[in-house]
N, C-alpha and C. Protein backbone atom coordinates (compact mmCIF):
# COMPACT_ATOMS: atom_id res chain seq x y z
N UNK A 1 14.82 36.11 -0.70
CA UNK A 1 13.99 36.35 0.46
C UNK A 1 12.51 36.32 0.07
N UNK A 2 12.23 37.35 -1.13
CA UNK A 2 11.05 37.32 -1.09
C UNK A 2 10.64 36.03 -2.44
N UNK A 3 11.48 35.30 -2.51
CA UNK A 3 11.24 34.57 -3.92
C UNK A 3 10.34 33.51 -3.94
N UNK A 4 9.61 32.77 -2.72
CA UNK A 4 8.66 31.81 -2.70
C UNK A 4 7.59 32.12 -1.63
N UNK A 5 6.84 33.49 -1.37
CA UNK A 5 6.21 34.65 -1.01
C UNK A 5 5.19 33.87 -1.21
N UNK A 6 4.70 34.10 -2.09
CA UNK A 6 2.93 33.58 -2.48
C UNK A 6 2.73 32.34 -1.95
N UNK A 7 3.89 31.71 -2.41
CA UNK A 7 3.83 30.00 -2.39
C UNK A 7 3.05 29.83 -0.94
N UNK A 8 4.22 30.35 0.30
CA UNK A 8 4.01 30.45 1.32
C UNK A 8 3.12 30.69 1.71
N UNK A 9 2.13 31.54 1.50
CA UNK A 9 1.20 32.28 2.21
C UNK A 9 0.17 31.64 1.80
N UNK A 10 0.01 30.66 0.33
CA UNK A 10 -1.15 30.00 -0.20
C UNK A 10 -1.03 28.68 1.20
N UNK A 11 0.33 28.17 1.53
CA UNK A 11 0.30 27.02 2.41
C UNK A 11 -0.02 27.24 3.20
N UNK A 12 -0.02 28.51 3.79
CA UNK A 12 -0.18 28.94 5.35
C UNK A 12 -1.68 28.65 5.36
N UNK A 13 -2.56 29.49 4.67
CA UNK A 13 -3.73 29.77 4.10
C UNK A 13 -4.24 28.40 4.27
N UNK A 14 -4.02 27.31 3.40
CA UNK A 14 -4.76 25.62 3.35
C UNK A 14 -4.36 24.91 4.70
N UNK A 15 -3.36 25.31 5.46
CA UNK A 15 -3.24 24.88 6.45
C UNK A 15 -3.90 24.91 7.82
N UNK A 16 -4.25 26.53 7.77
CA UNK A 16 -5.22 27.34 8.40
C UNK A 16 -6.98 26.54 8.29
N UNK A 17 -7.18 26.02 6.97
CA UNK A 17 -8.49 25.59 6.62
C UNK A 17 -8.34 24.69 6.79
N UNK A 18 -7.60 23.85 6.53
CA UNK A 18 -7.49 22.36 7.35
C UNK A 18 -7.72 21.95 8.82
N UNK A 19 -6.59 22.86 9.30
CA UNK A 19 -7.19 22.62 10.87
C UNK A 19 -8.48 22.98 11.62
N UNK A 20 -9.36 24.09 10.60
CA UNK A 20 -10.10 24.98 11.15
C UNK A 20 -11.90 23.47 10.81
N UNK A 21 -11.41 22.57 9.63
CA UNK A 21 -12.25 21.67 10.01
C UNK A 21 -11.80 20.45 10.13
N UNK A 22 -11.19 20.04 11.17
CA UNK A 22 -10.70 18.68 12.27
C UNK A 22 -11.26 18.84 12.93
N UNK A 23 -11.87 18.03 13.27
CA UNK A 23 -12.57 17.56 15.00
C UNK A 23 -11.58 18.47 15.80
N UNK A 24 -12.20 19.07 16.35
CA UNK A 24 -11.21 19.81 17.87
C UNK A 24 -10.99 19.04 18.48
N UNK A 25 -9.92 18.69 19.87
CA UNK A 25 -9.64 18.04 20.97
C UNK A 25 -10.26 18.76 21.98
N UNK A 26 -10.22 17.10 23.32
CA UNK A 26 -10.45 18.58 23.94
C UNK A 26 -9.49 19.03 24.85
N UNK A 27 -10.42 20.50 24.95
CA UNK A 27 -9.36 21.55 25.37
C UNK A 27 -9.64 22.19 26.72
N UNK A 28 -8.74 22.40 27.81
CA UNK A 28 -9.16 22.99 29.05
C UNK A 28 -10.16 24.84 28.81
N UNK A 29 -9.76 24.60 27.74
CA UNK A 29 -10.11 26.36 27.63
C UNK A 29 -11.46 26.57 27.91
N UNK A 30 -12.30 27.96 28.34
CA UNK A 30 -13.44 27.88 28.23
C UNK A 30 -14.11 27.59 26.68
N UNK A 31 -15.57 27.96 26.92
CA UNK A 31 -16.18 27.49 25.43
C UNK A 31 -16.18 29.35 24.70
N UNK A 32 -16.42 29.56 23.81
CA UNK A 32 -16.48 31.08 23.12
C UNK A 32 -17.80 31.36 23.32
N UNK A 33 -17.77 32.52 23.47
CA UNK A 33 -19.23 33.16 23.84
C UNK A 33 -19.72 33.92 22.83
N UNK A 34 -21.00 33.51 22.60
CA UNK A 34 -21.16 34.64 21.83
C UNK A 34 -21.28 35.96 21.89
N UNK A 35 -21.40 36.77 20.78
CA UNK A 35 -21.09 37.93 20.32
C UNK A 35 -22.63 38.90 21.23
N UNK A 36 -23.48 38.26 20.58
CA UNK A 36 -24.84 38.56 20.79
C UNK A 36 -25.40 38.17 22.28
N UNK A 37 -26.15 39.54 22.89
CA UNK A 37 -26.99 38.97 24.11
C UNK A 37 -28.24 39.00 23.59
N UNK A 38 -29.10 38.39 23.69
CA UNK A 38 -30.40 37.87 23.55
C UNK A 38 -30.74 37.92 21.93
N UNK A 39 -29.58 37.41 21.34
CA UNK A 39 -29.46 37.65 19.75
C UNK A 39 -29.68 38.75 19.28
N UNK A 40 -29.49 39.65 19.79
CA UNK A 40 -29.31 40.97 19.16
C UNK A 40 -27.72 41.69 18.75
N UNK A 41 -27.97 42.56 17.88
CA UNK A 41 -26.26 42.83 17.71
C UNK A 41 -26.47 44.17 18.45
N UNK A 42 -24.88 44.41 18.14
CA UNK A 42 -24.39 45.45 19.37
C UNK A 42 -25.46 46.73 18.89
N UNK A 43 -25.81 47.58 17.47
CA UNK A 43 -26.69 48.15 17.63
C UNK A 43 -28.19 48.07 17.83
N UNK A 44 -28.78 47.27 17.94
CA UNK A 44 -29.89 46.73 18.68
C UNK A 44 -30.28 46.70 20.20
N UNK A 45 -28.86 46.23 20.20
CA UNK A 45 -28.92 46.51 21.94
C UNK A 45 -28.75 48.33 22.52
N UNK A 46 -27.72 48.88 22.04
CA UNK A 46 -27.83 50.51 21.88
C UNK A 46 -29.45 50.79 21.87
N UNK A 47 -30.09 50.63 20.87
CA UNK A 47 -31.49 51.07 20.53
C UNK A 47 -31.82 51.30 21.58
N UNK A 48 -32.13 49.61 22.05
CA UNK A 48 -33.04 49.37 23.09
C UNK A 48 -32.66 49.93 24.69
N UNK A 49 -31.13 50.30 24.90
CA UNK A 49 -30.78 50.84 26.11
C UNK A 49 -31.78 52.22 26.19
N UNK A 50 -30.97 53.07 24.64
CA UNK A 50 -31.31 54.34 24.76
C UNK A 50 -32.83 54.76 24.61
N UNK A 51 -33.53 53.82 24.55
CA UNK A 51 -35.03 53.85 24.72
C UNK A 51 -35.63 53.40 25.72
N UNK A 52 -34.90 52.27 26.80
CA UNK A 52 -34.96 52.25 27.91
C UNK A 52 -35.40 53.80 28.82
N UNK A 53 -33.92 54.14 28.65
CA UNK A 53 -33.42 55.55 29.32
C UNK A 53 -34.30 56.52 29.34
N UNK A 54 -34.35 56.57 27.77
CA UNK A 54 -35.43 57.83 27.64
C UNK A 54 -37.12 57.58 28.17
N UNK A 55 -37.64 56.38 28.25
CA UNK A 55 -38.92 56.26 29.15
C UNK A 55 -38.63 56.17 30.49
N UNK A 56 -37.65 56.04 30.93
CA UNK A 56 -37.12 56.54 32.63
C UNK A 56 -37.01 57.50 32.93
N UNK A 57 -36.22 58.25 31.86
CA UNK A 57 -36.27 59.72 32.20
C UNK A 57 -37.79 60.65 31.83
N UNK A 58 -38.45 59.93 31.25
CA UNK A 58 -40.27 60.73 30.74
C UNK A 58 -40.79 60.42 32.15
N UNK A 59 -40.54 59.32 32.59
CA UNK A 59 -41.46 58.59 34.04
C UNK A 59 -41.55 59.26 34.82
N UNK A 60 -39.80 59.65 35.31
CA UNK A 60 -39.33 60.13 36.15
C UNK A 60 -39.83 61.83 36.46
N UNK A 61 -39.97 62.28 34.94
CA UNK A 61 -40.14 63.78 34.88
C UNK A 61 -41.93 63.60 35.18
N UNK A 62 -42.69 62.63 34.72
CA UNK A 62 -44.08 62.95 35.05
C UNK A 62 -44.10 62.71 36.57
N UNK A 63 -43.56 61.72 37.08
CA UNK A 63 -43.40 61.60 39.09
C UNK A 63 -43.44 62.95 39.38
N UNK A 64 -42.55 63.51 39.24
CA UNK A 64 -41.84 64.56 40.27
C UNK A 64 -43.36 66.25 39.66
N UNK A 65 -43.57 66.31 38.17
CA UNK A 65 -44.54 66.83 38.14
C UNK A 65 -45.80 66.95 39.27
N UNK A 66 -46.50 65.84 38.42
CA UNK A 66 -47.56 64.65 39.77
C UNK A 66 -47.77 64.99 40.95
N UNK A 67 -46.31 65.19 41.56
CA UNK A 67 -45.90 65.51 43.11
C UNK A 67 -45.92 66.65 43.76
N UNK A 68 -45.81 67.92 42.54
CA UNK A 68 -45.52 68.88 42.73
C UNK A 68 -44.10 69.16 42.88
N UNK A 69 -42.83 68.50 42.47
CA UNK A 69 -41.72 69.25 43.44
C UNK A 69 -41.32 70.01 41.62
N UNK A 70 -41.90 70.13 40.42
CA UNK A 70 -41.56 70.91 39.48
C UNK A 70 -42.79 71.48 39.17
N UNK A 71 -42.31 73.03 39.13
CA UNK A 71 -43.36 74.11 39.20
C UNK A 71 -42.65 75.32 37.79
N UNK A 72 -43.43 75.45 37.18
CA UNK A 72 -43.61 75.72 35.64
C UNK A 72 -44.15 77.19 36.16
């Protein structure tokens, strides 16, 4: 069962790399999207939310000051 193990898995392996550079066909599928929105990675984008947020929420707290409806 397990007696030509490696063998196998080395073929699987070159087979895998073979196909992975052939010309593709084409294919109905959509195209892959990338990973990245505006080339940033996923913590970059975090950053920039949670710094968003937090000058919305400073804005927001000087408005309502400003206005009077928070009284200290």
């Amino acid at each position: 069962m397990f007696d030509d193990l490696r063998n196998d898995a080395a073929k699987q392996y070159e087979d895998e790399v073979q196909a992975e550079y052939q010309p593709a066909a084409v294919s109905t599928a959509s195209p892959r999207r990338s990973k990245k929105f505006l080339g940033m990675t996923s913590m970059q984008r975090f950053v920039l939310v949670f710094l968003l947020m937090i000058a919305t929420c400073v804005i927001g707290f000087l408005c309502l000051f400003a206005f009077g409806r928070i009284g200290f």
